[in-house]
C-alpha atoms as a PDB file:
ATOM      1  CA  UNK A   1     391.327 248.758 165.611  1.00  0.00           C
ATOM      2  CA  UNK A   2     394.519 250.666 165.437  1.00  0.00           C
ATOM      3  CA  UNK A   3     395.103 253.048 162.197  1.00  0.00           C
ATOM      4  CA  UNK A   4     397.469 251.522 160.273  1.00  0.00           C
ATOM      5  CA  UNK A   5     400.157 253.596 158.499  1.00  0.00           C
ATOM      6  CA  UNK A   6     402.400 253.162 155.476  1.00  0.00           C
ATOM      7  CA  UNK A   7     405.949 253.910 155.372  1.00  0.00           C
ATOM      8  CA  UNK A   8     407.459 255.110 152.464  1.00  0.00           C
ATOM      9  CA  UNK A   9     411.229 255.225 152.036  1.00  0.00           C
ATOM     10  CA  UNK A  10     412.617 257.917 151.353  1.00  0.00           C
ATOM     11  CA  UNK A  11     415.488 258.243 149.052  1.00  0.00           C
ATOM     12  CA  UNK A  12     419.127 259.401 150.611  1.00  0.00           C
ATOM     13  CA  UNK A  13     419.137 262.383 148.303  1.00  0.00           C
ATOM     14  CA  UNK A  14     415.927 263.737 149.113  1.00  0.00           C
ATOM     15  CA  UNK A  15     416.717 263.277 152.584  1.00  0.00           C
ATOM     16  CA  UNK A  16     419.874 264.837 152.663  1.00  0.00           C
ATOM     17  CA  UNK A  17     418.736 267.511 150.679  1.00  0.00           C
ATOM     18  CA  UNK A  18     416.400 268.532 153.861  1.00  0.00           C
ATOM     19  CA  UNK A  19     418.701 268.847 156.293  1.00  0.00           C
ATOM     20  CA  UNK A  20     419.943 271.690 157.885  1.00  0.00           C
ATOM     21  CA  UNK A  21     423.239 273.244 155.973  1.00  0.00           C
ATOM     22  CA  UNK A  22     425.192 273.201 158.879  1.00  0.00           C
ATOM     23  CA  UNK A  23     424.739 269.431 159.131  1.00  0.00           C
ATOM     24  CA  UNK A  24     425.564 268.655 155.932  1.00  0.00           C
ATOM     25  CA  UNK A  25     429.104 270.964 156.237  1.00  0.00           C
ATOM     26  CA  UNK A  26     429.962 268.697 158.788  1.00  0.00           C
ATOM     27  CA  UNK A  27     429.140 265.635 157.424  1.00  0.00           C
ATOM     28  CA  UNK A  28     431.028 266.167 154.190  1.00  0.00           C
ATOM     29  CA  UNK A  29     433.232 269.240 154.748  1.00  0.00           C
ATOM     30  CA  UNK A  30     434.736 268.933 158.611  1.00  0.00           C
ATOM     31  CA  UNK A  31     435.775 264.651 157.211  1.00  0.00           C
ATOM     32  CA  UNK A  32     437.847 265.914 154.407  1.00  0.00           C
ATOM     33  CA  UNK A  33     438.839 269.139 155.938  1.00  0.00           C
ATOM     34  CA  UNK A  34     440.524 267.379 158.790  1.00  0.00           C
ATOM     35  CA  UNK A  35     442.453 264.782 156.782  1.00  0.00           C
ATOM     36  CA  UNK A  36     443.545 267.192 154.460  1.00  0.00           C
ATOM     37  CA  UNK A  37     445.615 269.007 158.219  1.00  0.00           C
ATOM     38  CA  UNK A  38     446.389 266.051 159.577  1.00  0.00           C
ATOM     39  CA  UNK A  39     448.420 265.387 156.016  1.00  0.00           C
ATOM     40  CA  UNK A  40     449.962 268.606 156.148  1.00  0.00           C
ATOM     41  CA  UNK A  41     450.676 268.257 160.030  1.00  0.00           C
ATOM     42  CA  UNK A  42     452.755 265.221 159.060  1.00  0.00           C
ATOM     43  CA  UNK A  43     454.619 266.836 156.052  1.00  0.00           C
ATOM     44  CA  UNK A  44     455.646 269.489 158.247  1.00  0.00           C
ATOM     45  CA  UNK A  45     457.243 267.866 161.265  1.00  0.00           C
ATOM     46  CA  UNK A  46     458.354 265.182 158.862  1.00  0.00           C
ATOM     47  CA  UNK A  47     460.314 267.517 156.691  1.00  0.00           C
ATOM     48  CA  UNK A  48     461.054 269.512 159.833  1.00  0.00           C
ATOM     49  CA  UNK A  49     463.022 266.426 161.532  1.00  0.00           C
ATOM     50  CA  UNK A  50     464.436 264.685 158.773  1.00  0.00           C
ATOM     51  CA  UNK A  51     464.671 266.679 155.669  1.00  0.00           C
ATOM     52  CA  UNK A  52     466.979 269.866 154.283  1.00  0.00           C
ATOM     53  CA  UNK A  53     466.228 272.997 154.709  1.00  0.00           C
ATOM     54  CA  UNK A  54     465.581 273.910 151.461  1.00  0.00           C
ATOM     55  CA  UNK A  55     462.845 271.133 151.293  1.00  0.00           C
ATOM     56  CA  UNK A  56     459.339 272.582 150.686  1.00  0.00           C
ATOM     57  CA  UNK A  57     457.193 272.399 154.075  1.00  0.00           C
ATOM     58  CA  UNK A  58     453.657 273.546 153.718  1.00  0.00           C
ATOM     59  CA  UNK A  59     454.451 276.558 155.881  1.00  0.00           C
ATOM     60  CA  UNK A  60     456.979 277.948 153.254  1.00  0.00           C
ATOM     61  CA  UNK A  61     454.926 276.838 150.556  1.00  0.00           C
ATOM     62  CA  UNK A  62     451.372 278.543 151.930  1.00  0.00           C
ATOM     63  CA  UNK A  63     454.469 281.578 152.059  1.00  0.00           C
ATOM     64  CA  UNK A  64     455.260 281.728 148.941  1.00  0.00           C
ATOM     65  CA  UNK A  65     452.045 281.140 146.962  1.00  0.00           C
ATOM     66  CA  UNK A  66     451.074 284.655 146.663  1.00  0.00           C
ATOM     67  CA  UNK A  67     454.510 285.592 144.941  1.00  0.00           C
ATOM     68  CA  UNK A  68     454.090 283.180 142.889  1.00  0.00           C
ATOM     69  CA  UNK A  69     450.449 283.232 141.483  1.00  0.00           C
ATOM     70  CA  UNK A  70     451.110 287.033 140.604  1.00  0.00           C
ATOM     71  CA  UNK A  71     454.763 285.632 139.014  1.00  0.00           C
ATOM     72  CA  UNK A  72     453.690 286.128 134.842  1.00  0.00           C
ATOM     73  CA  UNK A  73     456.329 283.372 134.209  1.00  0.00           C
ATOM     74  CA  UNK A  74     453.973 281.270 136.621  1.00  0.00           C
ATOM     75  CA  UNK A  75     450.736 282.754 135.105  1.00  0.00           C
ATOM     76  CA  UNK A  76     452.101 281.913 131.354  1.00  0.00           C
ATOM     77  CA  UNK A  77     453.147 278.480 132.123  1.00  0.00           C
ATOM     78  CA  UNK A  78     449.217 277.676 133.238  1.00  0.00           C
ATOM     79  CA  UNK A  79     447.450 278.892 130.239  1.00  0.00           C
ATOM     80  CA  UNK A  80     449.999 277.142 127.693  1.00  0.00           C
ATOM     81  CA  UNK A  81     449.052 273.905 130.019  1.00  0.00           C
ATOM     82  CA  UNK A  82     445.764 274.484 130.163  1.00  0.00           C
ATOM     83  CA  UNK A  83     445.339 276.050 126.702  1.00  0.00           C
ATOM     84  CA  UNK A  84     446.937 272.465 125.354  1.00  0.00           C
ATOM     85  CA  UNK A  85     444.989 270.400 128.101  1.00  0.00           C
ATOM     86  CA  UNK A  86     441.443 271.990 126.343  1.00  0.00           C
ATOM     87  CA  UNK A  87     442.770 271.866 123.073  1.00  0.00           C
ATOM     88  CA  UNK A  88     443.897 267.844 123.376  1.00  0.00           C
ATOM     89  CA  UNK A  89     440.553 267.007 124.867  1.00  0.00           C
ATOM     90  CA  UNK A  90     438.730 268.343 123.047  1.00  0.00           C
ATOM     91  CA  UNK A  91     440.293 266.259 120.105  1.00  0.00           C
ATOM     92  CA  UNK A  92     439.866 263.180 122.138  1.00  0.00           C
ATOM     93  CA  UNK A  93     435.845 263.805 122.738  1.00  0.00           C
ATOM     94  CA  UNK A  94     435.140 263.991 119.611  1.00  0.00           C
ATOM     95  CA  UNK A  95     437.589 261.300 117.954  1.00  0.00           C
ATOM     96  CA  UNK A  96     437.181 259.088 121.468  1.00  0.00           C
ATOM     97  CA  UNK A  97     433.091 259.306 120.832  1.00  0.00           C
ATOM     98  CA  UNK A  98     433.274 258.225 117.253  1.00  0.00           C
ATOM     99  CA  UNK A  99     435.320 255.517 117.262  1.00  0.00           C
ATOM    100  CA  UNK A 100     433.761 254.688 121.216  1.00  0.00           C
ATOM    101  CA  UNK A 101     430.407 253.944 118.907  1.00  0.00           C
ATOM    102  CA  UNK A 102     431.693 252.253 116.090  1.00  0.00           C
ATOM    103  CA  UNK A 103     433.352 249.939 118.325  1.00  0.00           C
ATOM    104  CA  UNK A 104     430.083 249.287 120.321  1.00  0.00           C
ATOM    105  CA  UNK A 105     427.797 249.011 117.399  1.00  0.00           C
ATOM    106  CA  UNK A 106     429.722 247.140 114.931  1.00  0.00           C
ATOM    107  CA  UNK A 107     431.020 243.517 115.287  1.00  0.00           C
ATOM    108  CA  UNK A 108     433.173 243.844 112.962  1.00  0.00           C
ATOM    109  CA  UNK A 109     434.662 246.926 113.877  1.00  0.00           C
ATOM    110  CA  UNK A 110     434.937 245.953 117.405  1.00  0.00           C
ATOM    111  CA  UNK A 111     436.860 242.518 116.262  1.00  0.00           C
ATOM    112  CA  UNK A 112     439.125 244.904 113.679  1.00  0.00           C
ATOM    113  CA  UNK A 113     440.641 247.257 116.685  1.00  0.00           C
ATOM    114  CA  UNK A 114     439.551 246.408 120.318  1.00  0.00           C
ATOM    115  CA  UNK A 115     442.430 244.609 120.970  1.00  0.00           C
ATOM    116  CA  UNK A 116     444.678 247.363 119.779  1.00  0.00           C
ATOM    117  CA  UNK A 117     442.382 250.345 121.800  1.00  0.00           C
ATOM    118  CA  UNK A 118     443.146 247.989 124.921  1.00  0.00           C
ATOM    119  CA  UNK A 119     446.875 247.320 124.337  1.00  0.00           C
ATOM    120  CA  UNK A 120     447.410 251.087 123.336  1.00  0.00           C
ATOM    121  CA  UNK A 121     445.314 252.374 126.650  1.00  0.00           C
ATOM    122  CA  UNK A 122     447.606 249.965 128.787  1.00  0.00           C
ATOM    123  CA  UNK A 123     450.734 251.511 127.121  1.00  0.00           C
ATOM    124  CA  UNK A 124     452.359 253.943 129.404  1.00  0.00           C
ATOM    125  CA  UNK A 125     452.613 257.279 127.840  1.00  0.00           C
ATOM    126  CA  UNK A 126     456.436 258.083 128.470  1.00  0.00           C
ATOM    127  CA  UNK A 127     457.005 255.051 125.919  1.00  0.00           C
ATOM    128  CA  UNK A 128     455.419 256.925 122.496  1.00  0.00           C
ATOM    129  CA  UNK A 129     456.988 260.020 123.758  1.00  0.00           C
ATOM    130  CA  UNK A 130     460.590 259.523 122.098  1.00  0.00           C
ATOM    131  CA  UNK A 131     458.474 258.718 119.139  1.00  0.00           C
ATOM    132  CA  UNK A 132     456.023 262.320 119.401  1.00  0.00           C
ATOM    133  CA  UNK A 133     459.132 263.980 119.921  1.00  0.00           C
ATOM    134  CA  UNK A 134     460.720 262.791 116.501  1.00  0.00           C
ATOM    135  CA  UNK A 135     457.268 262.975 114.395  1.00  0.00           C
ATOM    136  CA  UNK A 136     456.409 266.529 115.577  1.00  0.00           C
ATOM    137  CA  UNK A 137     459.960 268.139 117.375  1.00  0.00           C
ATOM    138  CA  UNK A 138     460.282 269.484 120.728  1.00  0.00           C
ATOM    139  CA  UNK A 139     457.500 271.380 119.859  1.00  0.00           C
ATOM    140  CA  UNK A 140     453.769 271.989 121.518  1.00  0.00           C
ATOM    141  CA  UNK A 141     452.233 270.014 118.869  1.00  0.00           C
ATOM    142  CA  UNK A 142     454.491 266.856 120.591  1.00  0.00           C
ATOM    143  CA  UNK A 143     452.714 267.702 123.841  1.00  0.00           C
ATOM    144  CA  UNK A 144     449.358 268.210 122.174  1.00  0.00           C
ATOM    145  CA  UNK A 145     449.767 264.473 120.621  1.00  0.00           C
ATOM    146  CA  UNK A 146     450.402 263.057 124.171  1.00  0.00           C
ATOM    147  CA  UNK A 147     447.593 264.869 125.956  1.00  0.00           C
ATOM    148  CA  UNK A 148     445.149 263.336 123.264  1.00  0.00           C
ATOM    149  CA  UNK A 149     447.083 259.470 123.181  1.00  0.00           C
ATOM    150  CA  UNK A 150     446.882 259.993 127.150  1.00  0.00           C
ATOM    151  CA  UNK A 151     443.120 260.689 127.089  1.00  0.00           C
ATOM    152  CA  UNK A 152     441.528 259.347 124.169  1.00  0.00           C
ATOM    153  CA  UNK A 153     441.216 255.898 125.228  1.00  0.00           C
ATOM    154  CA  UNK A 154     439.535 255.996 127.865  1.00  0.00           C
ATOM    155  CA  UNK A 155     437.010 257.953 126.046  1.00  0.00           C
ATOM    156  CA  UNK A 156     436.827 255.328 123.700  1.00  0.00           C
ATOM    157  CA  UNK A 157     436.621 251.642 126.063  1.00  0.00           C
ATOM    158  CA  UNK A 158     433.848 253.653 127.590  1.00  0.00           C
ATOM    159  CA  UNK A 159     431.514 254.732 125.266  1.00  0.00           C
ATOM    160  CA  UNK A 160     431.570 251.287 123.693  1.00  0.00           C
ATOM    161  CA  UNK A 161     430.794 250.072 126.392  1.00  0.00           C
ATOM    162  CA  UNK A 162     428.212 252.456 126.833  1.00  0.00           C
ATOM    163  CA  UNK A 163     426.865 251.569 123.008  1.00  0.00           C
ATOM    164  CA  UNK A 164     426.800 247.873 124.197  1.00  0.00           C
ATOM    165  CA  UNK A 165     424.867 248.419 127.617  1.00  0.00           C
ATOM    166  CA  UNK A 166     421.721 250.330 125.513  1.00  0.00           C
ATOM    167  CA  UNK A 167     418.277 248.753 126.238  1.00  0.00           C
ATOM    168  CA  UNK A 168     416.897 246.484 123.590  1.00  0.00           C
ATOM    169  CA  UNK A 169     413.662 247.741 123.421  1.00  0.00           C
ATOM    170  CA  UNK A 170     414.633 251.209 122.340  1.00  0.00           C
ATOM    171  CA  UNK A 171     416.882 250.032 119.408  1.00  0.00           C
ATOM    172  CA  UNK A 172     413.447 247.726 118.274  1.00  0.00           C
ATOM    173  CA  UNK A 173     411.454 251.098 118.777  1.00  0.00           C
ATOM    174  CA  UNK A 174     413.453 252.661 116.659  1.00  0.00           C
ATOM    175  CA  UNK A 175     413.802 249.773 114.341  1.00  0.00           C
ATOM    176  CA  UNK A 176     409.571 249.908 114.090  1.00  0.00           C
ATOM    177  CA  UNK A 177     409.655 253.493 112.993  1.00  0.00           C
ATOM    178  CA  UNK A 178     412.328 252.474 110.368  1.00  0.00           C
ATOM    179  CA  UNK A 179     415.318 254.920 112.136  1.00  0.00           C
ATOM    180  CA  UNK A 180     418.511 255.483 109.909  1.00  0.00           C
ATOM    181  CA  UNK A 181     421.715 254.114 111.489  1.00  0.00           C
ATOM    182  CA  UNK A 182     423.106 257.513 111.656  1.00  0.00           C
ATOM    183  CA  UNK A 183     419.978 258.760 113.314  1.00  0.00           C
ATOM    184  CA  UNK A 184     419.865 255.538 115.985  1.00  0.00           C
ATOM    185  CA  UNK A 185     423.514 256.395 116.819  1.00  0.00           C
ATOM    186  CA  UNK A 186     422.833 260.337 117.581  1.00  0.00           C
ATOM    187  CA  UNK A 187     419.170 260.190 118.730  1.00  0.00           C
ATOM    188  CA  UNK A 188     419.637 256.723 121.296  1.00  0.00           C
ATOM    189  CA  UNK A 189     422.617 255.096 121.428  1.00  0.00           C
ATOM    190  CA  UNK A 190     424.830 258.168 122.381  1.00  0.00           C
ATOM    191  CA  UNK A 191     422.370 259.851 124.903  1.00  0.00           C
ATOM    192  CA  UNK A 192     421.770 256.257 126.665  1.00  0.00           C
ATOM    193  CA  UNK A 193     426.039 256.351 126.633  1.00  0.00           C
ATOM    194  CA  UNK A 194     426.332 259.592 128.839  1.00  0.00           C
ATOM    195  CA  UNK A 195     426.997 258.304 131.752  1.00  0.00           C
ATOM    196  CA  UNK A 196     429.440 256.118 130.687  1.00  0.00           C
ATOM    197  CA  UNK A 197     430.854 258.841 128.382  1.00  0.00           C
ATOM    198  CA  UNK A 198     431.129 261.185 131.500  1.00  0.00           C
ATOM    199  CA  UNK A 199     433.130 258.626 133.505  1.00  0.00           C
ATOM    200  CA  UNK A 200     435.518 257.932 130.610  1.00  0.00           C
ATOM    201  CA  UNK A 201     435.712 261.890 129.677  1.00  0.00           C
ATOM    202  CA  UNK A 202     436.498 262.096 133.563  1.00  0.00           C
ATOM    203  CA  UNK A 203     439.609 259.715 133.428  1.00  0.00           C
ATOM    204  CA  UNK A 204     440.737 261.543 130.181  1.00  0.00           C
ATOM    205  CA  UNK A 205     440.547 264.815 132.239  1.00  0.00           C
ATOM    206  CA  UNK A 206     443.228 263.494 134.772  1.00  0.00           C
ATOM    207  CA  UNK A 207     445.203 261.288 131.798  1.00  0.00           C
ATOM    208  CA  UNK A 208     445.361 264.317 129.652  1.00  0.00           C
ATOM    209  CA  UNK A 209     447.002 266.777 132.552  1.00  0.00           C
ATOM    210  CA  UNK A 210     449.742 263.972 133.394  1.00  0.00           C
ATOM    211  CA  UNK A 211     449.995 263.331 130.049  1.00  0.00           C
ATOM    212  CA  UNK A 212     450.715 267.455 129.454  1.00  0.00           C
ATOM    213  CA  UNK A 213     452.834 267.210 132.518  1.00  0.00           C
ATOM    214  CA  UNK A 214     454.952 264.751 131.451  1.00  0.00           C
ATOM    215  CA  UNK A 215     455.657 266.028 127.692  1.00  0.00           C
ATOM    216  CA  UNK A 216     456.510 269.137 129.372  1.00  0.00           C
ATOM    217  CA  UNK A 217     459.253 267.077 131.400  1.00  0.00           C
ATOM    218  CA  UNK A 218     460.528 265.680 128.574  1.00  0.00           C
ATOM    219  CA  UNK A 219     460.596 268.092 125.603  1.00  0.00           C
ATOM    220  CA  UNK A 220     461.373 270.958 128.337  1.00  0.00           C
ATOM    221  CA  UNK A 221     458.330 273.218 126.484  1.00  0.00           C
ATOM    222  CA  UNK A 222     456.445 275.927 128.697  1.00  0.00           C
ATOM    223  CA  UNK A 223     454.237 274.978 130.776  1.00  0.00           C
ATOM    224  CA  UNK A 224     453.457 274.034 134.382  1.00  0.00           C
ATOM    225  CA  UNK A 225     455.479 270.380 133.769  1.00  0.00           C
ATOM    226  CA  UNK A 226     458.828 272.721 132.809  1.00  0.00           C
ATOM    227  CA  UNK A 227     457.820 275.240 135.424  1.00  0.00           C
ATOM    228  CA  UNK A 228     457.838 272.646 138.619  1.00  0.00           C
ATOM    229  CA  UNK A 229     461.018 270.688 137.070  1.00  0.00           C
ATOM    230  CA  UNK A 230     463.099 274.175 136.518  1.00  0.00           C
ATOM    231  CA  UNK A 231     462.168 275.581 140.098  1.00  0.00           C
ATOM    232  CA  UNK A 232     462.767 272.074 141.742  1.00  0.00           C
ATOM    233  CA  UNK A 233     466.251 271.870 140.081  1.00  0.00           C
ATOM    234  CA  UNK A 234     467.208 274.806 141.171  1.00  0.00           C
ATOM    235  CA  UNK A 235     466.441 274.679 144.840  1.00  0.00           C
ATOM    236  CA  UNK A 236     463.005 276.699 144.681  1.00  0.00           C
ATOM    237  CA  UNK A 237     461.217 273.886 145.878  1.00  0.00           C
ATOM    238  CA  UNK A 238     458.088 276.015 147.225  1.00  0.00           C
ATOM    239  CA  UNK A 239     457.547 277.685 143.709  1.00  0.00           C
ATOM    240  CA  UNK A 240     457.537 274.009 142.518  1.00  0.00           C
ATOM    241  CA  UNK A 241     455.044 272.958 144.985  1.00  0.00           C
ATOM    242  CA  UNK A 242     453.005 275.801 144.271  1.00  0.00           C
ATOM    243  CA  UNK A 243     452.113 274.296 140.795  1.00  0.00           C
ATOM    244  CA  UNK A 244     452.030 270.720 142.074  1.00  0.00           C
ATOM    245  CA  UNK A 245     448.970 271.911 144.248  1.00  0.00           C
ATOM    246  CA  UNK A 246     447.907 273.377 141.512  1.00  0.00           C
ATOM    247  CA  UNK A 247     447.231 271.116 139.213  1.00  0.00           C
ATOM    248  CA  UNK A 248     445.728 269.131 142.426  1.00  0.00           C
ATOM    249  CA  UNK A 249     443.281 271.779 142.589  1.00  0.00           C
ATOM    250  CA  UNK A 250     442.768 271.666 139.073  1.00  0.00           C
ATOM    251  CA  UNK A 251     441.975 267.417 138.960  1.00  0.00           C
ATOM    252  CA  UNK A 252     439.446 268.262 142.403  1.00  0.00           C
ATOM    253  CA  UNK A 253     437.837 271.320 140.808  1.00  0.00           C
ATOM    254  CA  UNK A 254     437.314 269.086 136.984  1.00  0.00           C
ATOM    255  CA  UNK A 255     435.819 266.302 139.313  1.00  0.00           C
ATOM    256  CA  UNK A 256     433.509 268.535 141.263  1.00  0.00           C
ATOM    257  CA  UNK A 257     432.501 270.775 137.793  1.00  0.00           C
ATOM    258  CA  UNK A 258     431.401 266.922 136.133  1.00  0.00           C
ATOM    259  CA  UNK A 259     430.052 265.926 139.481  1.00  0.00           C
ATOM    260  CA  UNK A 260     427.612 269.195 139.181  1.00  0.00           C
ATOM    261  CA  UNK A 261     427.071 268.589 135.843  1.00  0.00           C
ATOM    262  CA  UNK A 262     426.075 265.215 136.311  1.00  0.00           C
ATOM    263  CA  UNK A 263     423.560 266.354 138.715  1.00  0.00           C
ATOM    264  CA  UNK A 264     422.241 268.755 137.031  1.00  0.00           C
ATOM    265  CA  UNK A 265     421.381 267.353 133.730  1.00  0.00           C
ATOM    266  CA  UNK A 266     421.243 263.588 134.508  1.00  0.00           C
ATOM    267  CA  UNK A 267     419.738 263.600 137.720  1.00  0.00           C
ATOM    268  CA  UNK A 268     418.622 259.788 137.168  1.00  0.00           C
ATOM    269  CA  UNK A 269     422.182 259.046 137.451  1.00  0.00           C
ATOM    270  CA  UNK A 270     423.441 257.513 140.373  1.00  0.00           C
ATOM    271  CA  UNK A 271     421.552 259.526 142.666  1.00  0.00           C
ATOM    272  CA  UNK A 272     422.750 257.603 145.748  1.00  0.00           C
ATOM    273  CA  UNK A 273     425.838 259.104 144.950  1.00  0.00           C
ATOM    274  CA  UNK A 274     424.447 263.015 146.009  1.00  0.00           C
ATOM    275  CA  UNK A 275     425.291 262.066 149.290  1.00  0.00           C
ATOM    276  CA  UNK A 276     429.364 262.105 148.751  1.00  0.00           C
END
């Protein structure tokens, strides 16, 4: 009688995670790598055959990035964006977290402001920013106000519902051992929330850089915002498109650092996804 054998599945990750490097580069790298020319083949002829001269192609641009990285007006405009996009999230985790709990542990709470959390979250931000401007001036505490009404909602709609998703059981468990609210919050509801706090805190991340973009616009403060709009005024449309790819590379490289993150200290989470 023939040996029979068992076959075990094994999990994408795992799987993955064995192949050769060299594989994997071209299974995720050489996809994204190509698209990413083929885009920039089409900007250039595009803006070769239709388009100005003075209209940034990616040949000029790719030119005239290493003037402009080494430009201190260039370098001082990304730390005052950055320096306010920290700052303004930072704000937002731990207000967004807070009220993110209340909201998803208490009825009453939840009935008080969920409706205004969701009506404020669908409110574009250009709207409150005639109002920022009066409250605080043309100031960077009017672009520190935006970053944190751009990102602090979606902090907030997703830990509660991250407080709401948490397991039964453990809230009885600690119910049995007679656990203070404050202690139930902290100890289980919030670490069962990560994951949703990590997807909300990863929405904030790209909210709160538009949302410092934009003020920037509008109030004309330094910044990156102010730095594209002056150069693309004027006709330096490569130095402006030099900090537009910039702050691409800056959404991509947040993305990647919470991808890591998530990988490393949640590796329950979504491991499926480890093969993106």
């Amino acid at each position: 009688m023939a040996e029979s054998t068992l076959h075990v599945p094994v999990p994408a990750a795992a799987a993955l995670k064995g192949r050769p490097l060299s594989n994997r580069l071209r299974d995720t790298f050489m996809p994204r790598l190509l698209t990413g020319l083929a885009i920039f083949l089409v900007w250039e002829f595009v803006v070769r055959a239709l388009a100005p001269a003075y209209v940034a192609k990616p040949t000029t641009v790719v030119m005239a990035m290493p003037r402009v990285i080494t430009d201190p007006a260039f370098l001082r405009a990304t730390g005052a964006t950055l320096t306010a996009v920290a700052e303004g999230l930072a704000i937002a985790l731990v207000l967004g977290t807070a009220i993110g709990l209340l909201i998803g542990r208490s009825q009453a709470f939840d009935k008080a402001i969920r409706h205004y959390v969701n009506g404020f979250y669908a409110m574009p931000m250009i709207i409150v920013l005639p109002l920022f401007s009066l409250w605080f001036g043309y100031s960077s505490s009017t672009r520190i106000a935006t970053i944190i009404f751009a990102a602090i909602f979606s902090i907030i709609i997703n830990v509660a519902d991250g407080a709401r998703s948490v397991p039964r059981e453990y809230l009885e468990v600690a119910r049995s051992f007679r656990s203070g609210r404050l202690h139930v919050l902290t100890g289980i509801v919030l670490p069962s929330s990560m994951p949703y706090l990590l997807a909300g805190f990863r929405l904030a991340a790209g909210r709160a850089l538009i949302g410092a973009v934009v003020a920037e616009f509008f109030i004309s403060v330094g910044g990156l915002g102010y730095y594209i709009l002056y150069n693309s005024r004027s006709y330096h449309h490569n130095e402006a498109f030099v900090g537009v790819l910039l702050l691409a590379a800056f959404g991509v490289g947040f993305e990647l650092l919470v991808a890591w993150a998530t990988r490393q200290f949640m590796p329950w989470y979504r491991r499926d996804e480890k093969t993106s």
